[in-house]
PDB file of N, CA and C in Angstrom:
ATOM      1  N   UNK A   1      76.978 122.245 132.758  1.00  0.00           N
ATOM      2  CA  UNK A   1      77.499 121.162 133.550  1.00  0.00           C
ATOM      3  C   UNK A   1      78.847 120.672 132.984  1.00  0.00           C
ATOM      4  N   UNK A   2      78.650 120.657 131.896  1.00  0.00           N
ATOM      5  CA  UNK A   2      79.801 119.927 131.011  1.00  0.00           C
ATOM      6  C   UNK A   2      80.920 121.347 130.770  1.00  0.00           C
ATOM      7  N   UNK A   3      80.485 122.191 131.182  1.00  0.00           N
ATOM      8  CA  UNK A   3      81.073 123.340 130.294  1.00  0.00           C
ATOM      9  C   UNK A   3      83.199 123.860 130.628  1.00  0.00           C
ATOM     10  N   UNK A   4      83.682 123.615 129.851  1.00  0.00           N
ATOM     11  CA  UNK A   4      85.248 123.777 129.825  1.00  0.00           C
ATOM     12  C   UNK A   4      85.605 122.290 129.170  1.00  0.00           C
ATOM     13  N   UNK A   5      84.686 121.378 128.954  1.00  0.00           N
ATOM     14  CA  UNK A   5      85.005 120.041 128.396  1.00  0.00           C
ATOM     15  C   UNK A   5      84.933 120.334 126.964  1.00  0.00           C
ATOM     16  N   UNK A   6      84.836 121.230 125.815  1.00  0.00           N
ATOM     17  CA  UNK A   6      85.072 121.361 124.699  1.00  0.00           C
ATOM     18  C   UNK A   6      85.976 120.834 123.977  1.00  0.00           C
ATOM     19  N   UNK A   7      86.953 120.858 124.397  1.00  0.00           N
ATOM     20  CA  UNK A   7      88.224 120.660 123.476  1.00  0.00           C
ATOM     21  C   UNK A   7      88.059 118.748 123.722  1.00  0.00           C
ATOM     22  N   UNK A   8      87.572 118.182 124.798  1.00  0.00           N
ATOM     23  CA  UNK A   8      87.253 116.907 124.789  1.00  0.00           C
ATOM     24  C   UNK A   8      86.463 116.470 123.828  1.00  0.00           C
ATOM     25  N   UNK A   9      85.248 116.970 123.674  1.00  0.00           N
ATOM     26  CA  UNK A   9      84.007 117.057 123.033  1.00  0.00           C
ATOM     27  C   UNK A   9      84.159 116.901 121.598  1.00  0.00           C
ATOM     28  N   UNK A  10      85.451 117.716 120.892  1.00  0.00           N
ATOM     29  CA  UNK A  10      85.606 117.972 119.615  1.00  0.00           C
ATOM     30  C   UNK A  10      86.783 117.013 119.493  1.00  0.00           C
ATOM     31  N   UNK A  11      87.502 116.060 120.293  1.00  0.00           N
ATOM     32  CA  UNK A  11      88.457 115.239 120.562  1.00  0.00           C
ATOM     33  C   UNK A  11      87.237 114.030 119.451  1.00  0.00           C
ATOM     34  N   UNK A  12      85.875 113.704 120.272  1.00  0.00           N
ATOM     35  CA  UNK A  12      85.725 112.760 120.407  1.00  0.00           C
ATOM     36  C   UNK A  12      85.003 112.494 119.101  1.00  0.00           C
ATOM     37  N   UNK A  13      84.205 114.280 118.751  1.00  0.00           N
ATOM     38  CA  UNK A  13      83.382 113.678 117.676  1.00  0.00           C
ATOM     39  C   UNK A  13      84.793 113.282 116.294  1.00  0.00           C
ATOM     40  N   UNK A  14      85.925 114.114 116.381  1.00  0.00           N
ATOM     41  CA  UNK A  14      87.091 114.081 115.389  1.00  0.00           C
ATOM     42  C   UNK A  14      87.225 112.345 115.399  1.00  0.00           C
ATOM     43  N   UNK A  15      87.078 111.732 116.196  1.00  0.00           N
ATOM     44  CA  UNK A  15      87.439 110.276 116.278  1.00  0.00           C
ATOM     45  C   UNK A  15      86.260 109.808 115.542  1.00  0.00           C
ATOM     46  N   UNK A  16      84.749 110.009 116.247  1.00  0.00           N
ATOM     47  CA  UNK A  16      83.837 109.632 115.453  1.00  0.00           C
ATOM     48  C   UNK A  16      84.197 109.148 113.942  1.00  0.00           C
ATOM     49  N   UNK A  17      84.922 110.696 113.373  1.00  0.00           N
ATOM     50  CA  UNK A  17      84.486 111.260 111.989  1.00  0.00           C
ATOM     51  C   UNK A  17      85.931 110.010 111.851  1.00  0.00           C
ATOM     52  N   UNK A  18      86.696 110.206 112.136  1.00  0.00           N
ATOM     53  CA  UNK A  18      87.981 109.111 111.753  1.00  0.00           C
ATOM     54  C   UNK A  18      87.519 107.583 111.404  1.00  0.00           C
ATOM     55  N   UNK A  19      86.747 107.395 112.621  1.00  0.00           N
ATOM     56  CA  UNK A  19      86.256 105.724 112.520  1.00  0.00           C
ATOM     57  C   UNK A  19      85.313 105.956 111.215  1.00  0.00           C
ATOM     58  N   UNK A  20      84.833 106.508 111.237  1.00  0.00           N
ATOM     59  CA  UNK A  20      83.294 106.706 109.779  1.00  0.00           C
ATOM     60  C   UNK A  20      84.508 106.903 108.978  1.00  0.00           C
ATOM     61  N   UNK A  21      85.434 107.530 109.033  1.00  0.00           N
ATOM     62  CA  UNK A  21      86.187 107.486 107.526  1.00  0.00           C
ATOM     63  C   UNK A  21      86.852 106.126 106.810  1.00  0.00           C
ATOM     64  N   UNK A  22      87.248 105.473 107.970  1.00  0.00           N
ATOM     65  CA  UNK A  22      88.146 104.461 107.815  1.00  0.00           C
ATOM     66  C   UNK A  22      87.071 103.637 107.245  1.00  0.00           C
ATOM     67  N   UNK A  23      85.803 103.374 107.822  1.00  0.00           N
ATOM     68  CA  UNK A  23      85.213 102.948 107.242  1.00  0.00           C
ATOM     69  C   UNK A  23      84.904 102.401 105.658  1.00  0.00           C
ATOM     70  N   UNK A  24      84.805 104.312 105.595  1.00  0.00           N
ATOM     71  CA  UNK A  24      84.183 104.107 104.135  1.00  0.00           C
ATOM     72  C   UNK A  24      85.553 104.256 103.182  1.00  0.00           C
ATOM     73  N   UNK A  25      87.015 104.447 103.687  1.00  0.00           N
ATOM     74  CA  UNK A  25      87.998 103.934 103.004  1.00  0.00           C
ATOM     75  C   UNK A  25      88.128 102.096 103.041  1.00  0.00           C
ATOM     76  N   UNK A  26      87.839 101.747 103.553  1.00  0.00           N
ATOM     77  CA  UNK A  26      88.060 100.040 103.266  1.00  0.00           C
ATOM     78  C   UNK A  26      86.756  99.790 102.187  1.00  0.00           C
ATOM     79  N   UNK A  27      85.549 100.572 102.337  1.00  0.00           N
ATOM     80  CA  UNK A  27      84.711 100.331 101.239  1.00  0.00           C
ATOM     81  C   UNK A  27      85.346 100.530 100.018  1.00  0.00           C
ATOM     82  N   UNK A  28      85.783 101.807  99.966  1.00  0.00           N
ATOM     83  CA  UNK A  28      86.014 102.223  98.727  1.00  0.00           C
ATOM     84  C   UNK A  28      87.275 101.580  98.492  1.00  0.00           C
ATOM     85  N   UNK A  29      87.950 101.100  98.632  1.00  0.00           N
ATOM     86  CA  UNK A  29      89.136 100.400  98.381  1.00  0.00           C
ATOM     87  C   UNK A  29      88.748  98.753  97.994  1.00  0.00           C
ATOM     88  N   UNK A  30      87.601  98.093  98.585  1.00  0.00           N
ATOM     89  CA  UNK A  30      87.295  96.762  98.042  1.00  0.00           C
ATOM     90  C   UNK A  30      86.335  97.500  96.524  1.00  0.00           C
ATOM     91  N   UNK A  31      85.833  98.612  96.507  1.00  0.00           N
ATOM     92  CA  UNK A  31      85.302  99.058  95.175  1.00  0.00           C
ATOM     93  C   UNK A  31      86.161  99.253  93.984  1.00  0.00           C
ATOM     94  N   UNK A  32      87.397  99.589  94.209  1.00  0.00           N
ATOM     95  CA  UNK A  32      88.015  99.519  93.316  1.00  0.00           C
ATOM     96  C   UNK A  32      88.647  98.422  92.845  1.00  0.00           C
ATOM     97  N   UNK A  33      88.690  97.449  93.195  1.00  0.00           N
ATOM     98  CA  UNK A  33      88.822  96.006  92.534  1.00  0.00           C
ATOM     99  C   UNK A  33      87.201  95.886  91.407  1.00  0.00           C
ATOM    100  N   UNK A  34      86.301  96.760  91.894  1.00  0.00           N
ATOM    101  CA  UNK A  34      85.270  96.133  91.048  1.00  0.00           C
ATOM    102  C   UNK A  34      85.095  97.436  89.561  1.00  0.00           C
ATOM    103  N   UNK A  35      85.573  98.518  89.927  1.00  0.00           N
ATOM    104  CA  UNK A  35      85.265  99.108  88.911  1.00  0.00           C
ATOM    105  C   UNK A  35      86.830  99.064  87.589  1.00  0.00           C
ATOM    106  N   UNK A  36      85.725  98.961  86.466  1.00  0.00           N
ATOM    107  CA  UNK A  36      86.925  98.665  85.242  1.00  0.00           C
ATOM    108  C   UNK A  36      86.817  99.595  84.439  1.00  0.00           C
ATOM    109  N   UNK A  37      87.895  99.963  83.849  1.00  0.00           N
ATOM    110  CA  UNK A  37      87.745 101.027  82.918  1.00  0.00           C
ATOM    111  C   UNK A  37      88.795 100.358  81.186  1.00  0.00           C
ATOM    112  N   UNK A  38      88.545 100.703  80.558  1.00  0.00           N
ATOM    113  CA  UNK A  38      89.448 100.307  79.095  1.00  0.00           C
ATOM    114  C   UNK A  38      89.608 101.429  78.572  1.00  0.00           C
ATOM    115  N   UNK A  39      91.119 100.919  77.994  1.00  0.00           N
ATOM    116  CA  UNK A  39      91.950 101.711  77.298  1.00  0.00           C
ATOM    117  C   UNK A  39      92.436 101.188  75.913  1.00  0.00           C
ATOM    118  N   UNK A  40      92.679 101.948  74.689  1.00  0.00           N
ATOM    119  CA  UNK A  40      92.564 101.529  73.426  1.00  0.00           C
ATOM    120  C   UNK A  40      93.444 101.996  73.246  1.00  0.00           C
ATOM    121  N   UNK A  41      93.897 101.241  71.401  1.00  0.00           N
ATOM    122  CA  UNK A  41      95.512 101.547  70.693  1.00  0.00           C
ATOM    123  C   UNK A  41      95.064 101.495  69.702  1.00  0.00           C
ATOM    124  N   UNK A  42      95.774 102.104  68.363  1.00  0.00           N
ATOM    125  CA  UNK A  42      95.727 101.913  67.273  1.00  0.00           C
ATOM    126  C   UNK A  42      94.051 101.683  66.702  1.00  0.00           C
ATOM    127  N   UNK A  43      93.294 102.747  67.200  1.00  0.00           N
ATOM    128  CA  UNK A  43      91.934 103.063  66.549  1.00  0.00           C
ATOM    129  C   UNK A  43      91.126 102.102  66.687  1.00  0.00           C
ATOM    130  N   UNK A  44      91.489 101.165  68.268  1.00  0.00           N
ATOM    131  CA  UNK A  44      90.762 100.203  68.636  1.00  0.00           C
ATOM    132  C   UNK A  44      91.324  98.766  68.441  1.00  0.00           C
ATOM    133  N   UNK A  45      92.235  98.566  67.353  1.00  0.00           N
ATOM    134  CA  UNK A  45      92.986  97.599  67.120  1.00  0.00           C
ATOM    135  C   UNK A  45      93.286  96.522  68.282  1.00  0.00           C
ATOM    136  N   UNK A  46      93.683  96.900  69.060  1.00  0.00           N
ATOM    137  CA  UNK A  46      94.051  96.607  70.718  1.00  0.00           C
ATOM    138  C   UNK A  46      93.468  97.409  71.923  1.00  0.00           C
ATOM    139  N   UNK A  47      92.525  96.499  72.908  1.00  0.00           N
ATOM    140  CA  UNK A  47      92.404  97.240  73.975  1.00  0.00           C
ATOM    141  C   UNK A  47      92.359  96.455  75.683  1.00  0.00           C
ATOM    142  N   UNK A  48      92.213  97.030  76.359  1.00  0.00           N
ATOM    143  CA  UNK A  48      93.162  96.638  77.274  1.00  0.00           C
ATOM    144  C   UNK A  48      92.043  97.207  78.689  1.00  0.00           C
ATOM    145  N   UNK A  49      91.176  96.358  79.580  1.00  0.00           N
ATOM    146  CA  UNK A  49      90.697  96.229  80.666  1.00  0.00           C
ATOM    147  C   UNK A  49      91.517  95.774  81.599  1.00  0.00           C
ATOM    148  N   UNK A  50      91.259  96.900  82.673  1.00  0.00           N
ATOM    149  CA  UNK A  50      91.750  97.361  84.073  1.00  0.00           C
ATOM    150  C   UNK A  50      91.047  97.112  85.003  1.00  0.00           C
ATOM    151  N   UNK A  51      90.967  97.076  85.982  1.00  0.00           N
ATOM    152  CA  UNK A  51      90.108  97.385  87.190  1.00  0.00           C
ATOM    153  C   UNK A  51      90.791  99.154  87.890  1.00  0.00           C
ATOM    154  N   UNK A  52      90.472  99.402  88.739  1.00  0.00           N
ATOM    155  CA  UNK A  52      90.710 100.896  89.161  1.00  0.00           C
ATOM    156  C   UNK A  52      91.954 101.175  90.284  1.00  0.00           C
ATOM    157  N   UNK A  53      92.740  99.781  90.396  1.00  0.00           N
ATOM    158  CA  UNK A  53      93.705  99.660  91.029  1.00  0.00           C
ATOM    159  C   UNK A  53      94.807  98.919  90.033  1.00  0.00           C
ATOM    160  N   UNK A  54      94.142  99.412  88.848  1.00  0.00           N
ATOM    161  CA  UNK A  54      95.210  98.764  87.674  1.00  0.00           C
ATOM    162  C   UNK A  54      95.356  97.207  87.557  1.00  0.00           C
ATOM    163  N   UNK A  55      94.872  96.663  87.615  1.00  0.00           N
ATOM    164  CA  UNK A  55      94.859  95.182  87.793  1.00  0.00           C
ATOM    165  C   UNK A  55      94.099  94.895  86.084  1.00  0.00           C
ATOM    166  N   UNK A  56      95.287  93.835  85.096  1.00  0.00           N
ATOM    167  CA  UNK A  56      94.955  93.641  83.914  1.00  0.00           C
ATOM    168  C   UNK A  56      93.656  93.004  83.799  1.00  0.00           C
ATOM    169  N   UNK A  57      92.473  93.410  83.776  1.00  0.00           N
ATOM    170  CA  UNK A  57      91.600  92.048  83.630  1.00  0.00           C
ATOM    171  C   UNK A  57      91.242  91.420  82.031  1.00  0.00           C
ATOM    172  N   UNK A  58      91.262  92.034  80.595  1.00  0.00           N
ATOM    173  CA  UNK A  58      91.475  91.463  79.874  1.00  0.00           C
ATOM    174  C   UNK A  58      91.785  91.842  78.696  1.00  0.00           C
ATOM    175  N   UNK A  59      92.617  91.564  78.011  1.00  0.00           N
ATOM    176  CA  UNK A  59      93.197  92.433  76.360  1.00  0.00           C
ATOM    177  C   UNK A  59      92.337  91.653  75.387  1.00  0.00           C
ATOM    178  N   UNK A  60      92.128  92.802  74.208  1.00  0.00           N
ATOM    179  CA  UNK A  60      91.207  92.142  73.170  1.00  0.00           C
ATOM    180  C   UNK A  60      92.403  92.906  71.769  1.00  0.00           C
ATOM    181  N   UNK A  61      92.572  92.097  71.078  1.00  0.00           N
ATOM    182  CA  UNK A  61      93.672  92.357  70.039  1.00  0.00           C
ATOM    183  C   UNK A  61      92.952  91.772  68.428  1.00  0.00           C
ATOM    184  N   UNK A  62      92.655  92.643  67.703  1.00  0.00           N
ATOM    185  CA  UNK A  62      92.152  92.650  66.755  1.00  0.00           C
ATOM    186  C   UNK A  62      93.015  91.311  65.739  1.00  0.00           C
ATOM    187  N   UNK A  63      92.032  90.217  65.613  1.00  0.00           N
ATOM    188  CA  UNK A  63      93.289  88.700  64.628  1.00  0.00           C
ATOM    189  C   UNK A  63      93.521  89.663  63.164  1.00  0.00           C
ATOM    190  N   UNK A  64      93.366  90.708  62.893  1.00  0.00           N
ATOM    191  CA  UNK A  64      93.963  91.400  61.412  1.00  0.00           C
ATOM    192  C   UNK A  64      95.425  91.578  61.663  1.00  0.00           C
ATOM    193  N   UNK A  65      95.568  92.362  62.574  1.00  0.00           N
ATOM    194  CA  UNK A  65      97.022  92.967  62.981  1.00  0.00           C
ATOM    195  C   UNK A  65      98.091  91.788  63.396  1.00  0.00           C
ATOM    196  N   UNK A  66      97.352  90.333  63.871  1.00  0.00           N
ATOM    197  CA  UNK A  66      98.343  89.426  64.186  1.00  0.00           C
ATOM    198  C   UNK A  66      98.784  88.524  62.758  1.00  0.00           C
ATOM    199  N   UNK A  67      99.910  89.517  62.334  1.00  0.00           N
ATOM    200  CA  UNK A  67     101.185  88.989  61.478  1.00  0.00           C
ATOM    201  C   UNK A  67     102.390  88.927  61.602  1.00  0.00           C
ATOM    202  N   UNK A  68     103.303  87.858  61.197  1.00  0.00           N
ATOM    203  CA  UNK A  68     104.672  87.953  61.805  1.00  0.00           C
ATOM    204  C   UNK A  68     105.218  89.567  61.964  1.00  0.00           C
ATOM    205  N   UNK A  69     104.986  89.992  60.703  1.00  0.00           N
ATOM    206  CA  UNK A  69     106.055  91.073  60.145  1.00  0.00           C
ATOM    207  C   UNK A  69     105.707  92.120  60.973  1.00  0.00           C
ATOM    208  N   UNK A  70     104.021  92.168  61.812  1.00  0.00           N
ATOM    209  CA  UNK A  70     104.029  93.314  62.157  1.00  0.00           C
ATOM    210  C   UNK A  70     104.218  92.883  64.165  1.00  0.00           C
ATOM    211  N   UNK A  71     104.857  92.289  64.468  1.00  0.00           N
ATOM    212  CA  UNK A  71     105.153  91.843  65.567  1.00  0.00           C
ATOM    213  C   UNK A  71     105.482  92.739  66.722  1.00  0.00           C
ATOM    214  N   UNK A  72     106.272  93.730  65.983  1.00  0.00           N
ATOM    215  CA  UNK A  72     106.901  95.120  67.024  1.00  0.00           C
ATOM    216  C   UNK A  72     105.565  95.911  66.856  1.00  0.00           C
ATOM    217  N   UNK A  73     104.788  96.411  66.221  1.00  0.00           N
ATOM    218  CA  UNK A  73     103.810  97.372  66.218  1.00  0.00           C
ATOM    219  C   UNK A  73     102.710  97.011  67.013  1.00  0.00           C
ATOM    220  N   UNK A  74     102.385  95.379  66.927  1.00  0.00           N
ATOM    221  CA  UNK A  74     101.410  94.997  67.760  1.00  0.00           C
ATOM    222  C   UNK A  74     101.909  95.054  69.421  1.00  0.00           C
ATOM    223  N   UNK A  75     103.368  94.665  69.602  1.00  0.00           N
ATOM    224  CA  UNK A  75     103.783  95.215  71.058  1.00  0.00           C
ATOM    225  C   UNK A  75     103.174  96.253  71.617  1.00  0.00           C
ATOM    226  N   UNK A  76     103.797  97.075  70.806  1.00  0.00           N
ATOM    227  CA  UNK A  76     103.417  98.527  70.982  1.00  0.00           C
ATOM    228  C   UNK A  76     102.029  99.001  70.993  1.00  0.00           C
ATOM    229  N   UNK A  77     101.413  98.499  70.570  1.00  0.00           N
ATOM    230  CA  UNK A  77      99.817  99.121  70.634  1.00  0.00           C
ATOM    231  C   UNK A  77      99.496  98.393  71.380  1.00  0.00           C
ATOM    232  N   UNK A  78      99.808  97.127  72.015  1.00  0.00           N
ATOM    233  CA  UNK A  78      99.462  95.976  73.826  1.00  0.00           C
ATOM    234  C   UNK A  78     100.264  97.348  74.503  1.00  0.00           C
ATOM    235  N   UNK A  79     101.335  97.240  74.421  1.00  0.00           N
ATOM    236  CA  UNK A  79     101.899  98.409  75.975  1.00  0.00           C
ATOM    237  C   UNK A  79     100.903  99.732  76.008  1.00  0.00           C
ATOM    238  N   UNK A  80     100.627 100.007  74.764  1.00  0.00           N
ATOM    239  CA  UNK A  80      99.627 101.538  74.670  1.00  0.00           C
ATOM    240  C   UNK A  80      98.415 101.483  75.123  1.00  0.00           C
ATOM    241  N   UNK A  81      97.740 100.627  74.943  1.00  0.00           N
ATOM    242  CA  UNK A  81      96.469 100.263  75.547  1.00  0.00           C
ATOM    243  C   UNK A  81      96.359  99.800  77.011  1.00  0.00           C
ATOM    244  N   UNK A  82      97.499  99.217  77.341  1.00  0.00           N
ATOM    245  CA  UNK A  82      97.570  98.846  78.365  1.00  0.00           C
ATOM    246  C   UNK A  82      97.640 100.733  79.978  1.00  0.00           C
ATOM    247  N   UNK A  83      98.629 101.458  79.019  1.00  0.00           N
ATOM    248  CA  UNK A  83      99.419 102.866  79.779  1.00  0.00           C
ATOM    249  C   UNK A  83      98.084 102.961  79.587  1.00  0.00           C
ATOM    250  N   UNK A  84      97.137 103.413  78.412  1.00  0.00           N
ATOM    251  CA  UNK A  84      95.223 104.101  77.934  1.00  0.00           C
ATOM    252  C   UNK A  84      94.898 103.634  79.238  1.00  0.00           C
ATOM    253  N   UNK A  85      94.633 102.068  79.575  1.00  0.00           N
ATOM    254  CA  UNK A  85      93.651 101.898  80.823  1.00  0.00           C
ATOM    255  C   UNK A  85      94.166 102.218  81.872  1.00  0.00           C
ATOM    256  N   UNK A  86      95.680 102.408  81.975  1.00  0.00           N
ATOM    257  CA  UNK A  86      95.878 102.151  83.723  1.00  0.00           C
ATOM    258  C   UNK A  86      96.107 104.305  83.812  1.00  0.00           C
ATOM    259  N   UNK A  87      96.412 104.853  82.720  1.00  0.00           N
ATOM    260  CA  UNK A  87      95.786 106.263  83.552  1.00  0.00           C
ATOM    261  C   UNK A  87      94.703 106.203  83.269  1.00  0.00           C
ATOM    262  N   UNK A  88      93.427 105.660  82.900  1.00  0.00           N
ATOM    263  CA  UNK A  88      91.946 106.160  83.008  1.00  0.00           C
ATOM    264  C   UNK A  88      91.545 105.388  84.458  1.00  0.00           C
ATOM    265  N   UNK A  89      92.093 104.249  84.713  1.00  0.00           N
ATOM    266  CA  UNK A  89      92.350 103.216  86.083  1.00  0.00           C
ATOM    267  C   UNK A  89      92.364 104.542  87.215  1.00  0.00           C
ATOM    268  N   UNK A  90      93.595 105.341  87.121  1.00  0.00           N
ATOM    269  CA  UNK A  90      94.254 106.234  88.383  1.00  0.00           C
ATOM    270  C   UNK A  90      92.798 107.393  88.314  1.00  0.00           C
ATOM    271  N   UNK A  91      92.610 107.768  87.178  1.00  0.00           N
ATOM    272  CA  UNK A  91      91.548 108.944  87.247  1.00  0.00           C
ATOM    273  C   UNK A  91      90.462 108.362  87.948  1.00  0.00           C
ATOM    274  N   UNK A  92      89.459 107.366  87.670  1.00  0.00           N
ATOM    275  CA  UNK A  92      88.441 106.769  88.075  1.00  0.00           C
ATOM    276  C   UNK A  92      88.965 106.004  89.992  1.00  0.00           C
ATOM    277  N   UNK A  93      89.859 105.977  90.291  1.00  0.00           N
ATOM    278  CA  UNK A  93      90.637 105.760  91.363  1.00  0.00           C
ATOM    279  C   UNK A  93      90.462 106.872  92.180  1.00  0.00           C
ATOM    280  N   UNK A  94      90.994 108.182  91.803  1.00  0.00           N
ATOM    281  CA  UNK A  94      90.888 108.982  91.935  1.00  0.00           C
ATOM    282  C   UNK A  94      89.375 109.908  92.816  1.00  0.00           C
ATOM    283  N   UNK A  95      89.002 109.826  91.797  1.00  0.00           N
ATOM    284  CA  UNK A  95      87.373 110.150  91.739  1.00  0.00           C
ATOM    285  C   UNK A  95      86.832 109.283  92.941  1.00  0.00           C
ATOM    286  N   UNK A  96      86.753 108.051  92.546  1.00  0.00           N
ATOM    287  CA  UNK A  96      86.376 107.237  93.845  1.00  0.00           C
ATOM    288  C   UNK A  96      86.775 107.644  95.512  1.00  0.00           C
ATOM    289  N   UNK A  97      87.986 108.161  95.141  1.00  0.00           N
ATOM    290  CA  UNK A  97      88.350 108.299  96.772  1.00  0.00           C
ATOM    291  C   UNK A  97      88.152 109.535  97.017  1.00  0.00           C
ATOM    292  N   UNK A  98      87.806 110.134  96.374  1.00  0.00           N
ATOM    293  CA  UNK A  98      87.339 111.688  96.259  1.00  0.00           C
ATOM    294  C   UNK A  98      85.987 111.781  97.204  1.00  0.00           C
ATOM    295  N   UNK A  99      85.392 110.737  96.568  1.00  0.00           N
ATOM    296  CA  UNK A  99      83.834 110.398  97.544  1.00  0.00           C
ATOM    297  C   UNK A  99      83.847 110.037  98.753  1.00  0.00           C
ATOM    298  N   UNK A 100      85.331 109.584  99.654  1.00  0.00           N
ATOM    299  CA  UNK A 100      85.398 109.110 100.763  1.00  0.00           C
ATOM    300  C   UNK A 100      85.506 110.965 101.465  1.00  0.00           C
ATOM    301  N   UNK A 101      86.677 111.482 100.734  1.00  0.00           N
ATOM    302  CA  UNK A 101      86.692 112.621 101.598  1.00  0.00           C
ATOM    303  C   UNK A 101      86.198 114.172 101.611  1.00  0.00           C
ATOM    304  N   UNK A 102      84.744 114.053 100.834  1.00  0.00           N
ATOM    305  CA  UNK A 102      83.765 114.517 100.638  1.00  0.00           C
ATOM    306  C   UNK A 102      83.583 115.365 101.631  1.00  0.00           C
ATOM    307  N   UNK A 103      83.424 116.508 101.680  1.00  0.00           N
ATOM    308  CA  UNK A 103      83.214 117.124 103.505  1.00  0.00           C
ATOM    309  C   UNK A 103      83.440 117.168 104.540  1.00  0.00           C
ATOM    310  N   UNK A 104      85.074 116.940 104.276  1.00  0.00           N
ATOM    311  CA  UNK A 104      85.842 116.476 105.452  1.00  0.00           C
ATOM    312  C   UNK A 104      86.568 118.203 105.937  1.00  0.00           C
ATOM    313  N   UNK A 105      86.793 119.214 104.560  1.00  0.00           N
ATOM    314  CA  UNK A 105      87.454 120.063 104.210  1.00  0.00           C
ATOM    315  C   UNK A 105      89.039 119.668 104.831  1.00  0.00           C
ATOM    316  N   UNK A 106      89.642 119.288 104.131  1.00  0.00           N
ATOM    317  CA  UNK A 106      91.124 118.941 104.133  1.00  0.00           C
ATOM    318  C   UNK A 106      91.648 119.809 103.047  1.00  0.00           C
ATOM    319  N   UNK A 107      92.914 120.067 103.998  1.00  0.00           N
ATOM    320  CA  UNK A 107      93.725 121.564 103.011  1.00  0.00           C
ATOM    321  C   UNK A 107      94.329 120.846 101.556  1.00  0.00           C
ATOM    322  N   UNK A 108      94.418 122.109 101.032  1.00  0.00           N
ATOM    323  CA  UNK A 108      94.533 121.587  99.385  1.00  0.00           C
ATOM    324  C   UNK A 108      95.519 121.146  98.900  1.00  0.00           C
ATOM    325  N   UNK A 109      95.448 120.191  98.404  1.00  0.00           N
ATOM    326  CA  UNK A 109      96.771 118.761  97.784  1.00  0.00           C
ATOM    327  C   UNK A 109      96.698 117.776  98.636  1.00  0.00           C
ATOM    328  N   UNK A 110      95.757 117.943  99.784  1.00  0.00           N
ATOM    329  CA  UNK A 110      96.370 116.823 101.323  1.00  0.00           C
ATOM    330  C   UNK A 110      95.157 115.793 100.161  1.00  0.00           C
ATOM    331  N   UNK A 111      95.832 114.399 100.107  1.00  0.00           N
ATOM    332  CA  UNK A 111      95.538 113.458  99.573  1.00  0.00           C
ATOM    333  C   UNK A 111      95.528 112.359 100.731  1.00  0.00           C
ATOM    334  N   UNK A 112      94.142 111.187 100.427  1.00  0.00           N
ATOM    335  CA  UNK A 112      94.247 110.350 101.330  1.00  0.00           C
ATOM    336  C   UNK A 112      94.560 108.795 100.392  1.00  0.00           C
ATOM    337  N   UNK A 113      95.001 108.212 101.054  1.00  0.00           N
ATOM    338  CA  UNK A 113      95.758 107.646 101.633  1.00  0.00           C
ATOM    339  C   UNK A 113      96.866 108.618 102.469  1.00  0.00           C
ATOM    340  N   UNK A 114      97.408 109.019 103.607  1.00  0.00           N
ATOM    341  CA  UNK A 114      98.518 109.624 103.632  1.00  0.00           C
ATOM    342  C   UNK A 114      99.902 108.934 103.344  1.00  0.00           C
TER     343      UNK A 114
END
């Protein structure tokens, strides 16, 4: 009855699958405000919580290392800990949105967000 309506048919479930995606991209996108990952400096000295969209949520800085003299080194191990969480942030980011496009088979490198 329906038959030559195919290319409609596969129009509509493709939309289906679009709306279900979008979906579970706004999920996974309010998820990454919730997942945190930390990143460390100087053998723990300084470390540095993220959320998975890089968002600072809190530095912990060892009171040994806070001395005048060592003022530049402690910078430096805050900026290091800080770079530690926000690429373990992008990986776990990553991964997460990985789960949205799960069986979608999208050609290789095609990344979503576009």
């Amino acid at each position: 009855m329906l038959k030559g309506m195919g290319q409609l048919g596969d129009m509509a479930k493709l939309m289906k699958q679009a709306k279900e995606m979008q979906g579970k991209m706004t999920d996974a996108q309010a998820k990454l405000d919730e997942i945190e990952v930390t990143g460390g400096a100087g053998a723990g000295l300084v470390s540095a919580t993220v959320t998975a969209k890089g968002m600072l949520r809190r530095l912990d800085i060892d009171p040994t290392i806070l001395v005048p003299s060592e003022k530049e080194v402690v910078e430096d191990l805050i900026v290091a800990a800080i770079k530690d969480a926000q690429e373990k942030a992008a990986v776990a980011a990553k991964e997460e949105m990985a789960k949205v496009t799960e069986g979608l088979n999208l050609p290789a490198g095609m990344e979503l967000p576009f």
